[in-house]
C-alpha atoms as a PDB file:
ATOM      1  CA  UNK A   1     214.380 155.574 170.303  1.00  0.00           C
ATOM      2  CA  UNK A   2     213.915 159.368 169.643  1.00  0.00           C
ATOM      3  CA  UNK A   3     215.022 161.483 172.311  1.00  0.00           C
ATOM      4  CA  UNK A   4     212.652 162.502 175.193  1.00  0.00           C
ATOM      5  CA  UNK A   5     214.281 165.670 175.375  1.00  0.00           C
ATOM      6  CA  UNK A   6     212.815 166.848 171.852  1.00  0.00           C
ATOM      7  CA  UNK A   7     209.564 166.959 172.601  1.00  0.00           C
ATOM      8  CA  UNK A   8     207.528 169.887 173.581  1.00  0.00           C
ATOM      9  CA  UNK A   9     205.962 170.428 176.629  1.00  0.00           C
ATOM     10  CA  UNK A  10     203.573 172.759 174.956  1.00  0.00           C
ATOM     11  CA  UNK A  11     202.802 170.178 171.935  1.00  0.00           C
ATOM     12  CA  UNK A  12     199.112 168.703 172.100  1.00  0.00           C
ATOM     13  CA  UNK A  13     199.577 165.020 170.672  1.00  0.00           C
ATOM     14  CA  UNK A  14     196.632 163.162 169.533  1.00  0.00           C
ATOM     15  CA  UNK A  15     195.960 159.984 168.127  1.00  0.00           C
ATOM     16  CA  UNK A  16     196.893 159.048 164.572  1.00  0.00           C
ATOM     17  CA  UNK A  17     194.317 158.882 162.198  1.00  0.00           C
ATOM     18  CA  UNK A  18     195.462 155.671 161.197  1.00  0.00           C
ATOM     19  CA  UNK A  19     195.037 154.427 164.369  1.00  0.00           C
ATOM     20  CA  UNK A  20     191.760 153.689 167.374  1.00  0.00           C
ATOM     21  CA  UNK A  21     191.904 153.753 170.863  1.00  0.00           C
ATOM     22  CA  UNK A  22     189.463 151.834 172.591  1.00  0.00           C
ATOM     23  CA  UNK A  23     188.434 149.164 175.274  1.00  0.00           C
ATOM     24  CA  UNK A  24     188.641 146.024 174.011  1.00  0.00           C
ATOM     25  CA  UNK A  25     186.714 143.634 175.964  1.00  0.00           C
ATOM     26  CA  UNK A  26     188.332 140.514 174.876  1.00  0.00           C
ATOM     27  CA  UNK A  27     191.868 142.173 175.563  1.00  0.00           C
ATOM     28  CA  UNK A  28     190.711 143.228 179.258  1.00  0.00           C
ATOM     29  CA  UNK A  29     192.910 146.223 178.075  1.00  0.00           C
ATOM     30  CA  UNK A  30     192.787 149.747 176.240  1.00  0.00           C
ATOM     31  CA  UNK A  31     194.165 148.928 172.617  1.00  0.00           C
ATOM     32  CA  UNK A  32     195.397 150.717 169.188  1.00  0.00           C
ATOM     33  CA  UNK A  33     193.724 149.198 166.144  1.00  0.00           C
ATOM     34  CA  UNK A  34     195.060 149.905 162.931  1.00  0.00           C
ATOM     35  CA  UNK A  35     194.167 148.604 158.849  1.00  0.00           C
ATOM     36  CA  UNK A  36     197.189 145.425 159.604  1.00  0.00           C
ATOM     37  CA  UNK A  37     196.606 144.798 163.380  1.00  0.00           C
ATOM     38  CA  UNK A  38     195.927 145.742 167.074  1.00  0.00           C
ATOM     39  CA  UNK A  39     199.028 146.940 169.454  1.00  0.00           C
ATOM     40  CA  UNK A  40     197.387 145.832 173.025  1.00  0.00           C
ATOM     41  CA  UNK A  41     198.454 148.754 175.805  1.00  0.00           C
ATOM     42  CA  UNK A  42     198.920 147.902 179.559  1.00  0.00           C
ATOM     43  CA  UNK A  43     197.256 150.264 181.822  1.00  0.00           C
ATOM     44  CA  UNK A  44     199.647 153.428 182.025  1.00  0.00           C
ATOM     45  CA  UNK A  45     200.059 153.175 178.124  1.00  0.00           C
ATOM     46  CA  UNK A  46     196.334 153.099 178.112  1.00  0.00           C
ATOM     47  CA  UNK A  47     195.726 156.294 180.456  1.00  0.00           C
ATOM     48  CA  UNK A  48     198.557 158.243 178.452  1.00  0.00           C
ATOM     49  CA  UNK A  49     197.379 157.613 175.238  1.00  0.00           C
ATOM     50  CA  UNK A  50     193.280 158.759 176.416  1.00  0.00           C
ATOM     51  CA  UNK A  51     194.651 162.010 177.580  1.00  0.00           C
ATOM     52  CA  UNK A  52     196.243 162.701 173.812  1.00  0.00           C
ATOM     53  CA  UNK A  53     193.356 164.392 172.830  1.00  0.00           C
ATOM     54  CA  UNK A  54     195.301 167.762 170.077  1.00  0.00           C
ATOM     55  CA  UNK A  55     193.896 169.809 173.228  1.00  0.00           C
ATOM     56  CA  UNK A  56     195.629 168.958 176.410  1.00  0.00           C
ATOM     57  CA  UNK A  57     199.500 169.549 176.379  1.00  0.00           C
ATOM     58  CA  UNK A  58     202.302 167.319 176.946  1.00  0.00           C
ATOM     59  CA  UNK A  59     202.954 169.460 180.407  1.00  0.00           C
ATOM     60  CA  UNK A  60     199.338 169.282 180.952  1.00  0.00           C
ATOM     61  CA  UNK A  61     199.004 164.814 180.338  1.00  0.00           C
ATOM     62  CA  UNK A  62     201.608 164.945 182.783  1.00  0.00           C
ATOM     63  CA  UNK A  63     200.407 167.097 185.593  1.00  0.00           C
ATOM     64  CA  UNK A  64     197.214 165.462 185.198  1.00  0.00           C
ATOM     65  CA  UNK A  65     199.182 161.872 185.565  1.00  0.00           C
ATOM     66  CA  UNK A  66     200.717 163.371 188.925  1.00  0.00           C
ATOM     67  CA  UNK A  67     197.439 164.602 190.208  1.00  0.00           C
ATOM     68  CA  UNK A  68     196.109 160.827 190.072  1.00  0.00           C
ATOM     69  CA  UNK A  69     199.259 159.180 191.143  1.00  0.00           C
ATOM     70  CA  UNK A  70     201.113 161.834 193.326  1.00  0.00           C
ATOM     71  CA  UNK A  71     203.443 159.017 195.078  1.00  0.00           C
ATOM     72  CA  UNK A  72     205.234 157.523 191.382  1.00  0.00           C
ATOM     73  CA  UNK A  73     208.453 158.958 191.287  1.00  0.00           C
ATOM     74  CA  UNK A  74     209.219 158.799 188.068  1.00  0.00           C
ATOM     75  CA  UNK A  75     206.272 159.668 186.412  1.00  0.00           C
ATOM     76  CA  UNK A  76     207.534 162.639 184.306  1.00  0.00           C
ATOM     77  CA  UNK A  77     209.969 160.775 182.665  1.00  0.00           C
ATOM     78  CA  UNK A  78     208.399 157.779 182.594  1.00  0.00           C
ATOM     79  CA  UNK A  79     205.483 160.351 180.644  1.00  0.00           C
ATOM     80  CA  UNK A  80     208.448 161.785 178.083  1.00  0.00           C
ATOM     81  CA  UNK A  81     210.130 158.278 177.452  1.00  0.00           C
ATOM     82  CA  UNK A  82     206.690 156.255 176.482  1.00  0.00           C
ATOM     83  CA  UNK A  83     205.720 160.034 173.989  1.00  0.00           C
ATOM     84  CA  UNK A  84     208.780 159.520 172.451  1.00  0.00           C
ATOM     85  CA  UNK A  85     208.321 155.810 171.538  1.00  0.00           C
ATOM     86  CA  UNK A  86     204.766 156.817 170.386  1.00  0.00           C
ATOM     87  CA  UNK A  87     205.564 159.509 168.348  1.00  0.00           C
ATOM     88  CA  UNK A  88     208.179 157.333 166.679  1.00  0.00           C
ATOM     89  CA  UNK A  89     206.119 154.966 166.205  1.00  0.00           C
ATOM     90  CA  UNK A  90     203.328 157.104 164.808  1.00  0.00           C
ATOM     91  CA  UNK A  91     200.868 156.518 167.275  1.00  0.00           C
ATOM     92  CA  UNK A  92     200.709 160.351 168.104  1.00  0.00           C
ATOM     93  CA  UNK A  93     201.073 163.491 166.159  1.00  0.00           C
ATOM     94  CA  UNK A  94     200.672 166.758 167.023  1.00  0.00           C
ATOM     95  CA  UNK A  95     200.236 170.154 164.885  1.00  0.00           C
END
């Protein structure tokens, strides 16, 4: 897994171009589509990945995260570890 600590709390990530977020009704859940397949997200996944817009910075996603759910602990590096997974999966870039 890539390091949390390398990302940048002033990058703006946004989706992929190879890749669609969206409801998907079936699912009951907030999913990627891509050409091959469909990665189906579970709710905090899901609320990350809408706020990864190439506007709103990584400090931003998560201030915005602890805003909505002030009592999870955790929460900023729960933010950093699930980025860094995306990113290396290629579910986010940033410019």
């Amino acid at each position: 897994m890539t390091d949390s600590v390398s990302l940048k709390l002033g990058w703006s990530p946004r989706i992929n171009p190879h890749f669609r977020l969206q409801w998907e009704e079936a699912q009951q859940a907030k999913v990627l589509l891509y050409p091959e397949g469909m990665i189906k997200l579970n709710s905090s996944s899901g609320e990350i990945l809408s706020l990864c817009d190439g506007d709103t910075t990584i400090q931003d996603i998560i201030d915005e995260l602890k805003r909505i759910f002030p009592k999870e602990e955790t929460l900023e590096q729960d933010v950093l570890e699930f980025l860094s997974v995306a990113f290396e999966r290629r579910w986010l870039i940033h410019d």
